[in-house]
N, C-alpha and C. Protein backbone atom coordinates (compact mmCIF):
# COMPACT_ATOMS: atom_id res chain seq x y z
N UNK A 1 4.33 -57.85 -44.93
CA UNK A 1 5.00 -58.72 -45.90
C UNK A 1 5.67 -59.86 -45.12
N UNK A 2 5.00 -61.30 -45.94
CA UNK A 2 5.86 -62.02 -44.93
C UNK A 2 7.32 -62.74 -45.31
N UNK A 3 7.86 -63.33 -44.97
CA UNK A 3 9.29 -64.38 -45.10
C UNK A 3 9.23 -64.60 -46.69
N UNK A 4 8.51 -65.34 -46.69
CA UNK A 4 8.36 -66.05 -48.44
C UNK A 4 8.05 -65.00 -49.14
N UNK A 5 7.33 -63.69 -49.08
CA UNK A 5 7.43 -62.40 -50.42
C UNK A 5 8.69 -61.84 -50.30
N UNK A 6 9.08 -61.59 -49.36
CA UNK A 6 10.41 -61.19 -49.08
C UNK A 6 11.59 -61.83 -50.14
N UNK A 7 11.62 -63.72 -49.48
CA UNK A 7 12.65 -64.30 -50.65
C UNK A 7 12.26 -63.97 -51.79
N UNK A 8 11.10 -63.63 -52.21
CA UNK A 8 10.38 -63.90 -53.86
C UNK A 8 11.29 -62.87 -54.06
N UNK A 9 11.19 -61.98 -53.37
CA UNK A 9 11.53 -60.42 -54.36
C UNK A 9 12.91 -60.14 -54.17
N UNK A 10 13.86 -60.88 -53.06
CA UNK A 10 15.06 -61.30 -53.26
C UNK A 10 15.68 -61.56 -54.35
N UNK A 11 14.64 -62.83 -55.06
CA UNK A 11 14.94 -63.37 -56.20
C UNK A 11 15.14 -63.09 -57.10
N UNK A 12 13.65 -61.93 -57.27
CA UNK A 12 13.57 -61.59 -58.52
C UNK A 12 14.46 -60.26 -58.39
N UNK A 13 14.88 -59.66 -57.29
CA UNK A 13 16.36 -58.38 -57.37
C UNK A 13 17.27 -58.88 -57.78
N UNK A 14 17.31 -60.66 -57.54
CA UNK A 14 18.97 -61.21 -58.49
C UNK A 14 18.89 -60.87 -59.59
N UNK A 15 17.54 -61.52 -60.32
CA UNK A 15 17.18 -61.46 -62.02
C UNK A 15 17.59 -60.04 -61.83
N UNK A 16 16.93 -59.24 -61.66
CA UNK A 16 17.37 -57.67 -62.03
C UNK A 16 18.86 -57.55 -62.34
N UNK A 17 19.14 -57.70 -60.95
CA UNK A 17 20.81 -57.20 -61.09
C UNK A 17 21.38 -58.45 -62.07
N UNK A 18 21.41 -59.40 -62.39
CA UNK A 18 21.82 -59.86 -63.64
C UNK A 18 21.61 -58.99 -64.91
N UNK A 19 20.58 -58.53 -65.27
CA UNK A 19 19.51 -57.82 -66.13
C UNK A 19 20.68 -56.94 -66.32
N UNK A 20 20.83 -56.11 -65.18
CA UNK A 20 21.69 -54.90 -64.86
C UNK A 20 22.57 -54.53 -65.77
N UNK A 21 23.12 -56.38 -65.29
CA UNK A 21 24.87 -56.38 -65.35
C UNK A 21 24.92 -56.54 -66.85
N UNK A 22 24.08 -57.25 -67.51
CA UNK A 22 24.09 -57.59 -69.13
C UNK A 22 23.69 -56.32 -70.06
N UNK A 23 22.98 -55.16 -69.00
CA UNK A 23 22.73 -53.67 -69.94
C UNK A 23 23.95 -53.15 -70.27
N UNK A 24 24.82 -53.31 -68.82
CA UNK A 24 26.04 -52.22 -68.77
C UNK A 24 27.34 -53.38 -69.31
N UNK A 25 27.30 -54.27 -69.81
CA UNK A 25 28.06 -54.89 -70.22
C UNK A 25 28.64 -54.33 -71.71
N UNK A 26 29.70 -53.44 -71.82
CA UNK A 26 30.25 -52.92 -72.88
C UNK A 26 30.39 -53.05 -73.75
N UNK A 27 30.47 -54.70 -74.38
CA UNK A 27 30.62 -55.18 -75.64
C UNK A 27 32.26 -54.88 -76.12
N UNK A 28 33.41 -55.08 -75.80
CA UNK A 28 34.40 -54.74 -75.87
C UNK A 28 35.29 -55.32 -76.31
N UNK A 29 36.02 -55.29 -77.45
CA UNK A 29 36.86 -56.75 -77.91
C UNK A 29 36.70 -57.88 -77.61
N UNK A 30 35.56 -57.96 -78.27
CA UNK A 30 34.70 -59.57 -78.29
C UNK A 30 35.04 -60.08 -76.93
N UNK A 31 34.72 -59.61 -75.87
CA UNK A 31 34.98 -60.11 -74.83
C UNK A 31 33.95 -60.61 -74.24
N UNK A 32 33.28 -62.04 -73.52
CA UNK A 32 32.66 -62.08 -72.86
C UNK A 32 32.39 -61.52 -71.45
N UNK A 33 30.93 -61.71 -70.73
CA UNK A 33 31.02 -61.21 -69.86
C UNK A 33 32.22 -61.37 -68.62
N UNK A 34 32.08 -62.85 -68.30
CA UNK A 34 33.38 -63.42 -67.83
C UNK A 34 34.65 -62.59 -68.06
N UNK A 35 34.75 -62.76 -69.12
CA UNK A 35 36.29 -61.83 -69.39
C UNK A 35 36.06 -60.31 -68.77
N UNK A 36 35.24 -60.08 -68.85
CA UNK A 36 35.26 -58.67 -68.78
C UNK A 36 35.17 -58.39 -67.32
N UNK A 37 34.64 -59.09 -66.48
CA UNK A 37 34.21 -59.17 -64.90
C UNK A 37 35.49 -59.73 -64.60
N UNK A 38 36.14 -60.36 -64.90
CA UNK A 38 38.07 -60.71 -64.69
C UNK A 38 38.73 -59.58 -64.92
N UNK A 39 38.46 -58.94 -65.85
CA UNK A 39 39.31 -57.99 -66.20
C UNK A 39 39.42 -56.65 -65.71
N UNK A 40 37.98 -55.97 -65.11
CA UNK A 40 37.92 -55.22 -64.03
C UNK A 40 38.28 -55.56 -62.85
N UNK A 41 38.71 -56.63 -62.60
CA UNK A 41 38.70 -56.95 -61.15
C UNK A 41 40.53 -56.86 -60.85
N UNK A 42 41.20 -57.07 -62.24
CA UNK A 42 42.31 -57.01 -62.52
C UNK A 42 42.91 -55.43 -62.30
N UNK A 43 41.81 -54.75 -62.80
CA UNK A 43 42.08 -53.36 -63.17
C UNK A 43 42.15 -52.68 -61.39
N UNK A 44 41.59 -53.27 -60.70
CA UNK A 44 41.34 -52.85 -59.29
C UNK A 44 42.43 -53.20 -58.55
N UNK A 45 42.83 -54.23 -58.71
CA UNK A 45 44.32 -54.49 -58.04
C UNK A 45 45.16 -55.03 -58.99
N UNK A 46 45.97 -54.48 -59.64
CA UNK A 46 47.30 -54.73 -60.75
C UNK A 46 48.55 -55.64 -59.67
N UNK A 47 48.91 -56.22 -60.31
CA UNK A 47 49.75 -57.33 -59.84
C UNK A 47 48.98 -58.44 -58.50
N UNK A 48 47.75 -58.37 -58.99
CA UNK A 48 46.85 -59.59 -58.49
C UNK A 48 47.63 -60.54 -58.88
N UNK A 49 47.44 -61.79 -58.07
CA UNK A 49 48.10 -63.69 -58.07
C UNK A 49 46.87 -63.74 -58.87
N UNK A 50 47.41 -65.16 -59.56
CA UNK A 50 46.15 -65.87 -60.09
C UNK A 50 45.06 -66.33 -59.06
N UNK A 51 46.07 -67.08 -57.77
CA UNK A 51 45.21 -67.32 -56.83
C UNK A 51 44.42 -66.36 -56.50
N UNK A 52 44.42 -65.10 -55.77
CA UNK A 52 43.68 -64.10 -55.42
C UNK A 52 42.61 -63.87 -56.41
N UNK A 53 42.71 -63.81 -57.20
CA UNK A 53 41.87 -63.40 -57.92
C UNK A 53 40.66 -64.66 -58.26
N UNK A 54 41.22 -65.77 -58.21
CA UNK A 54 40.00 -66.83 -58.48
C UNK A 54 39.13 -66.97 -56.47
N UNK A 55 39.82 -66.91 -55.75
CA UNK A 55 39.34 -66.38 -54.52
C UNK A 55 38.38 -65.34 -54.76
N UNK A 56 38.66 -64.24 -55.28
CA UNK A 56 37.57 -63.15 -55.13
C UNK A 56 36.46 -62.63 -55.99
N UNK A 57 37.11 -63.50 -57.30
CA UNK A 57 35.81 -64.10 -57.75
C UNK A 57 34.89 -64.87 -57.89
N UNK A 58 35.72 -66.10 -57.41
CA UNK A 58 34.53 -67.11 -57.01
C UNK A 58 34.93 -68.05 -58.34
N UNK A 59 35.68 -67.63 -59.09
CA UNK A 59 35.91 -68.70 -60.26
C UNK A 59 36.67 -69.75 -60.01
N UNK A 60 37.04 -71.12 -60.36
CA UNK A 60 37.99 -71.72 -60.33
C UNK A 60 39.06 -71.33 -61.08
N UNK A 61 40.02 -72.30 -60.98
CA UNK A 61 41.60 -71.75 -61.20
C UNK A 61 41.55 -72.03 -62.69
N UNK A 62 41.12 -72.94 -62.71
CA UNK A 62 40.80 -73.43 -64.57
C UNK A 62 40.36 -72.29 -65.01
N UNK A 63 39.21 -71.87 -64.92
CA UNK A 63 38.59 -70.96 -65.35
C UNK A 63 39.07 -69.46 -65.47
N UNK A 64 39.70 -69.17 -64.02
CA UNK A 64 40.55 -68.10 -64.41
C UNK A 64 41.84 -68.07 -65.19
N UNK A 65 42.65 -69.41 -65.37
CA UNK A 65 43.58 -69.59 -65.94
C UNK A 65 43.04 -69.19 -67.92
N UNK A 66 42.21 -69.98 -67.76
CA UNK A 66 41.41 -69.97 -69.48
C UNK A 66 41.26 -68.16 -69.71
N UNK A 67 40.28 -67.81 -68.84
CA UNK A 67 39.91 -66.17 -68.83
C UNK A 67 41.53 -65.29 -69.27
N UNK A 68 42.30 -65.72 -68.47
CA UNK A 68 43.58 -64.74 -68.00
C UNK A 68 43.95 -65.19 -69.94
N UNK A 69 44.23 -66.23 -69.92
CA UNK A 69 44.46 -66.48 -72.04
C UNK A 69 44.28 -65.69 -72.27
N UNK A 70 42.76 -65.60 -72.30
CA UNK A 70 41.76 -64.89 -73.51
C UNK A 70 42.31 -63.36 -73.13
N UNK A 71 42.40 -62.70 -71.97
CA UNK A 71 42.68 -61.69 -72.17
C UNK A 71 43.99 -61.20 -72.23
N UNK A 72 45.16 -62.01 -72.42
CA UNK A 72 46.41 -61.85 -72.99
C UNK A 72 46.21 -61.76 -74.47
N UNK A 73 45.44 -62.37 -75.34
CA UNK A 73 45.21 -63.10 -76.68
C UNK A 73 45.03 -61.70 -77.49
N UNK A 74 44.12 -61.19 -76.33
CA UNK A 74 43.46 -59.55 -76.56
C UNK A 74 44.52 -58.25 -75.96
N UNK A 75 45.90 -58.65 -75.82
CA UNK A 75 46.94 -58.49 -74.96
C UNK A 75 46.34 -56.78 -74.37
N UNK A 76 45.15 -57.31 -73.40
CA UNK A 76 45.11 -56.25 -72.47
C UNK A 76 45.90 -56.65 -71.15
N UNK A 77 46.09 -57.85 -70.77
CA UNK A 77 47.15 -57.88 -69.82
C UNK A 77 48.36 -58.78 -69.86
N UNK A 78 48.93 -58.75 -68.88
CA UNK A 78 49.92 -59.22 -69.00
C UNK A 78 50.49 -60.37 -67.64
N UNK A 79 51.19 -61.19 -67.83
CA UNK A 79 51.59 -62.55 -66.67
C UNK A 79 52.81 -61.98 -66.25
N UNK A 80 53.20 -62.08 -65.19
CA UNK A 80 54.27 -61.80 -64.82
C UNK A 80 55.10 -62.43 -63.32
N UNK A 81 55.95 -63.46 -63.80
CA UNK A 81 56.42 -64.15 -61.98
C UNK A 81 56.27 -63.31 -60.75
N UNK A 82 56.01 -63.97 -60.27
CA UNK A 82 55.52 -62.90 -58.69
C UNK A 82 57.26 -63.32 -57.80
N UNK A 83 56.81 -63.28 -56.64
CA UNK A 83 58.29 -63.37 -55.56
C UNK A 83 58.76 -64.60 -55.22
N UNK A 84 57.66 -65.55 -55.42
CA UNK A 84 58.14 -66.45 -55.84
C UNK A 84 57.82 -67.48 -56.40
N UNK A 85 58.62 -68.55 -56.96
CA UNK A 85 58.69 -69.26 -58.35
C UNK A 85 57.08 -69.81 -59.05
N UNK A 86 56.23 -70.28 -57.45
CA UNK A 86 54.85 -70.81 -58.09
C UNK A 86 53.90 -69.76 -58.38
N UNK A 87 54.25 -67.94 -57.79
CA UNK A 87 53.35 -67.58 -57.88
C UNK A 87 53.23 -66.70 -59.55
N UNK A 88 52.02 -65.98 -59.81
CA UNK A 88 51.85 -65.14 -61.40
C UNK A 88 51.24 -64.09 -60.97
N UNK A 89 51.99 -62.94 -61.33
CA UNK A 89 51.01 -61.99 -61.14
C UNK A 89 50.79 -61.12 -62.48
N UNK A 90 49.17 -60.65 -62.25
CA UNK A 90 48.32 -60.44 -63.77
C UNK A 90 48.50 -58.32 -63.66
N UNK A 91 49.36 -58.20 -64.60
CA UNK A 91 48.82 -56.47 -64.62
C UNK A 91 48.62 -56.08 -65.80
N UNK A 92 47.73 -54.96 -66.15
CA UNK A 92 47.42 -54.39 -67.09
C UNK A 92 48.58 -53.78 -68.19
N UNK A 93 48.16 -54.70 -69.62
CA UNK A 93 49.02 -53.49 -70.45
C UNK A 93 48.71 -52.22 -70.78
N UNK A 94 49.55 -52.24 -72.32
CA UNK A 94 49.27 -49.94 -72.08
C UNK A 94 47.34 -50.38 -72.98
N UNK A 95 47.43 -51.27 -73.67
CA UNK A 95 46.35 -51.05 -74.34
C UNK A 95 45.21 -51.56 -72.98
N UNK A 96 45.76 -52.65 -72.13
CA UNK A 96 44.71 -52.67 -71.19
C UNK A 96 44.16 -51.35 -70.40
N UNK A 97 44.63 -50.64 -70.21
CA UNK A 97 44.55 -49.48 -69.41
C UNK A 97 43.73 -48.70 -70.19
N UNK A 98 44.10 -48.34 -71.89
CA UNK A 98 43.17 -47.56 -72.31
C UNK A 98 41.53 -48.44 -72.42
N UNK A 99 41.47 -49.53 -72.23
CA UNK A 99 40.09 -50.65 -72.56
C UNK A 99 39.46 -50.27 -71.13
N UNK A 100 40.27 -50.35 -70.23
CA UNK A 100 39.76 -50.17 -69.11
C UNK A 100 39.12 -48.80 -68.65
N UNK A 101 39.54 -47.41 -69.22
CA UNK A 101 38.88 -46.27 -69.33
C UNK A 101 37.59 -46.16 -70.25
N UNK A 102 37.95 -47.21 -71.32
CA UNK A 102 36.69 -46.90 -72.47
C UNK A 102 35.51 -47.91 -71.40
N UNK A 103 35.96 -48.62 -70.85
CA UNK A 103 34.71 -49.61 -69.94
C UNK A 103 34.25 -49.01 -69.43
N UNK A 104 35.00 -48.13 -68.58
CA UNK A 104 34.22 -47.63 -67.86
C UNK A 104 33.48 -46.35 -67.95
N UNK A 105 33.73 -45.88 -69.10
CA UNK A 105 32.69 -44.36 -69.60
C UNK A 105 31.79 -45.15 -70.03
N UNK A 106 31.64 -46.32 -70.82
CA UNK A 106 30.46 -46.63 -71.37
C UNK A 106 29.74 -47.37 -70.43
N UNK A 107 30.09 -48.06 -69.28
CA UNK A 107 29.43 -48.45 -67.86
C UNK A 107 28.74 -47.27 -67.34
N UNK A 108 29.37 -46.17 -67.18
CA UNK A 108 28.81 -45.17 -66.36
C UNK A 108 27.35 -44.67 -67.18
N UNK A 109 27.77 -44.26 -68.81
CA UNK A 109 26.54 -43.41 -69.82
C UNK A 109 25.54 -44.79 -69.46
N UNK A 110 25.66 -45.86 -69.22
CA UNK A 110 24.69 -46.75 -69.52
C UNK A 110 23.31 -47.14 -67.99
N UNK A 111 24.67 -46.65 -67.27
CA UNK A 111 23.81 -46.97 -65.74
C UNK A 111 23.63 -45.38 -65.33
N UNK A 112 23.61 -44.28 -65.76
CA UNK A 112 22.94 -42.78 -66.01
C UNK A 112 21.57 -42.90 -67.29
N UNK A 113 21.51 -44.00 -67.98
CA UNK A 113 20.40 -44.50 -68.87
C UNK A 113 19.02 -44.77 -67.65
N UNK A 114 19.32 -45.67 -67.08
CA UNK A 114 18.93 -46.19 -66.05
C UNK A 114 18.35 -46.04 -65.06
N UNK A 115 19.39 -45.04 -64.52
CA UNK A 115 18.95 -44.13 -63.10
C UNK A 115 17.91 -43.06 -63.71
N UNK A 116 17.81 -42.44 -64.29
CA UNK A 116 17.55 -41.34 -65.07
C UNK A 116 15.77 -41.75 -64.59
N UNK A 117 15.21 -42.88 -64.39
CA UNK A 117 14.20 -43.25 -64.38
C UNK A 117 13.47 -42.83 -62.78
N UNK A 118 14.74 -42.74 -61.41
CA UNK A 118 14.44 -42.01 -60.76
C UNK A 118 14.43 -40.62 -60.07
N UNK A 119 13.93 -40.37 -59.27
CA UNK A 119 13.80 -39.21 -58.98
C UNK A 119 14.91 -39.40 -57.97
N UNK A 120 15.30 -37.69 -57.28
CA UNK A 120 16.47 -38.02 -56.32
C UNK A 120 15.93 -38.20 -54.85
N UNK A 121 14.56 -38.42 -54.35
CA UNK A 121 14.04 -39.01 -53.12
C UNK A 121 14.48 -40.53 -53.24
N UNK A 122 13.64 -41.02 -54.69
CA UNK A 122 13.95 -42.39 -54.79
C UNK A 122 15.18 -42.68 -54.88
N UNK A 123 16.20 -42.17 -55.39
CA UNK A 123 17.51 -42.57 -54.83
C UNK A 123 18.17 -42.41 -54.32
N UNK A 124 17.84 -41.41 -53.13
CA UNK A 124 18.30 -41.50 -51.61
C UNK A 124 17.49 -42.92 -51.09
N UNK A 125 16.72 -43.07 -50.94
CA UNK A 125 16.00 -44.04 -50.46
C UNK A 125 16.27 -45.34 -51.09
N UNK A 126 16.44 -45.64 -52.20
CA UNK A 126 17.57 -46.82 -52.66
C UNK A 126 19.11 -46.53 -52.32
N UNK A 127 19.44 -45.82 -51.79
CA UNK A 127 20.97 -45.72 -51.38
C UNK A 127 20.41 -46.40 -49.85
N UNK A 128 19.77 -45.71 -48.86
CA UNK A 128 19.72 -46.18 -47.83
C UNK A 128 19.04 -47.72 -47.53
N UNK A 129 18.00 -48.07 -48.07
CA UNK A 129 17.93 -49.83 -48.19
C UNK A 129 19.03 -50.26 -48.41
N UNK A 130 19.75 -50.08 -49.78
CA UNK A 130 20.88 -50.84 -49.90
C UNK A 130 22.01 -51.02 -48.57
N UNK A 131 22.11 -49.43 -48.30
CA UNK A 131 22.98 -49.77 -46.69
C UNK A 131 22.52 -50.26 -45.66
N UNK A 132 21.13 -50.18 -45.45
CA UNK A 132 20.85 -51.06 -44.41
C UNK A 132 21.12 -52.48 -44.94
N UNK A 133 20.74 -52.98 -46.02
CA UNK A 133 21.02 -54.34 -46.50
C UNK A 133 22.53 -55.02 -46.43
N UNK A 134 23.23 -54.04 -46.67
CA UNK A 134 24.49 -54.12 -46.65
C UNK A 134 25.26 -54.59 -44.98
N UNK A 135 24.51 -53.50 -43.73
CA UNK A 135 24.90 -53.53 -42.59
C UNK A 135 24.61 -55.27 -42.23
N UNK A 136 23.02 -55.28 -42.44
CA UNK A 136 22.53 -56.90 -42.10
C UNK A 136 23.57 -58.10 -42.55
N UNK A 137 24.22 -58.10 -43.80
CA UNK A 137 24.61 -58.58 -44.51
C UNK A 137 26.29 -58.94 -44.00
N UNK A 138 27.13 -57.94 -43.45
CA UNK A 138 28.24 -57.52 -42.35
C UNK A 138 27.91 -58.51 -41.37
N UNK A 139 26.36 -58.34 -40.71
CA UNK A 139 26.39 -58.71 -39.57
C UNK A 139 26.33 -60.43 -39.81
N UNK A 140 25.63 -60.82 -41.02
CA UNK A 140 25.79 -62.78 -40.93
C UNK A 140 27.15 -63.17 -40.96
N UNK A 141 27.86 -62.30 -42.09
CA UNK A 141 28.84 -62.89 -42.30
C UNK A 141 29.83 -63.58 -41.47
């Protein structure tokens, strides 16, 4: 296999994992995907900055500022002054917390939909590509 089938099928593993991400996407108080990929990421570190968080997602500040609205609006979280005066930090309310358990049972039943398609050689063997991919991936960075 050479260079160029390689990128092809790169490519088309993005499409997939997009594919993926739109199966296991919960449908959850009218939330878009956006919102919802903010909002787990929230759920992972509680009293995240706004800054941090548009850092580690890759969103702009606009964008996370707009997102962070929408999911106050839906008051799963909450704003709160950080240490000091410019900074905000985003944590989960009580109803965020229970949204955030229902996400993630219905993430899990949906990507057990999924897997279900292989056998457990084949997914040892997709565990280990992925880590080798992963190691390569360490090493550009």
């Amino acid at each position: 296999m050479d260079q160029n089938e390689i990128l092809e099928k790169l490519i088309k593993m993005k499409k997939i994992i997009v594919k993926i991400n739109k199966m296991l996407d919960p449908k959850i108080e009218n939330l878009n995907y956006t919102d919802i990929f903010v909002f787990m990421k929230i759920t992972n570190e509680e009293g995240i900055t706004m800054t941090k968080l548009s850092e580690i997602t890759g969103f702009s500040s606009t964008l996370i500022t707009f997102t962070v609205d929408e999911l106050e609006r839906h008051n799963l979280v909450e704003r709160k002054k950080g240490g000091d005066r410019r900074s905000t930090k985003v944590f989960l309310s009580d109803k965020g917390k229970m949204v955030k358990n229902e996400i993630r049972t219905i993430t899990i039943e949906k990507f057990k939909n999924i897997m279900k398609n292989l056998n457990e050689n084949e997914k040892e063997e997709l565990i280990e590509l992925f880590d080798k991919i992963f190691k390569i991936l360490e090493k550009i960075e």
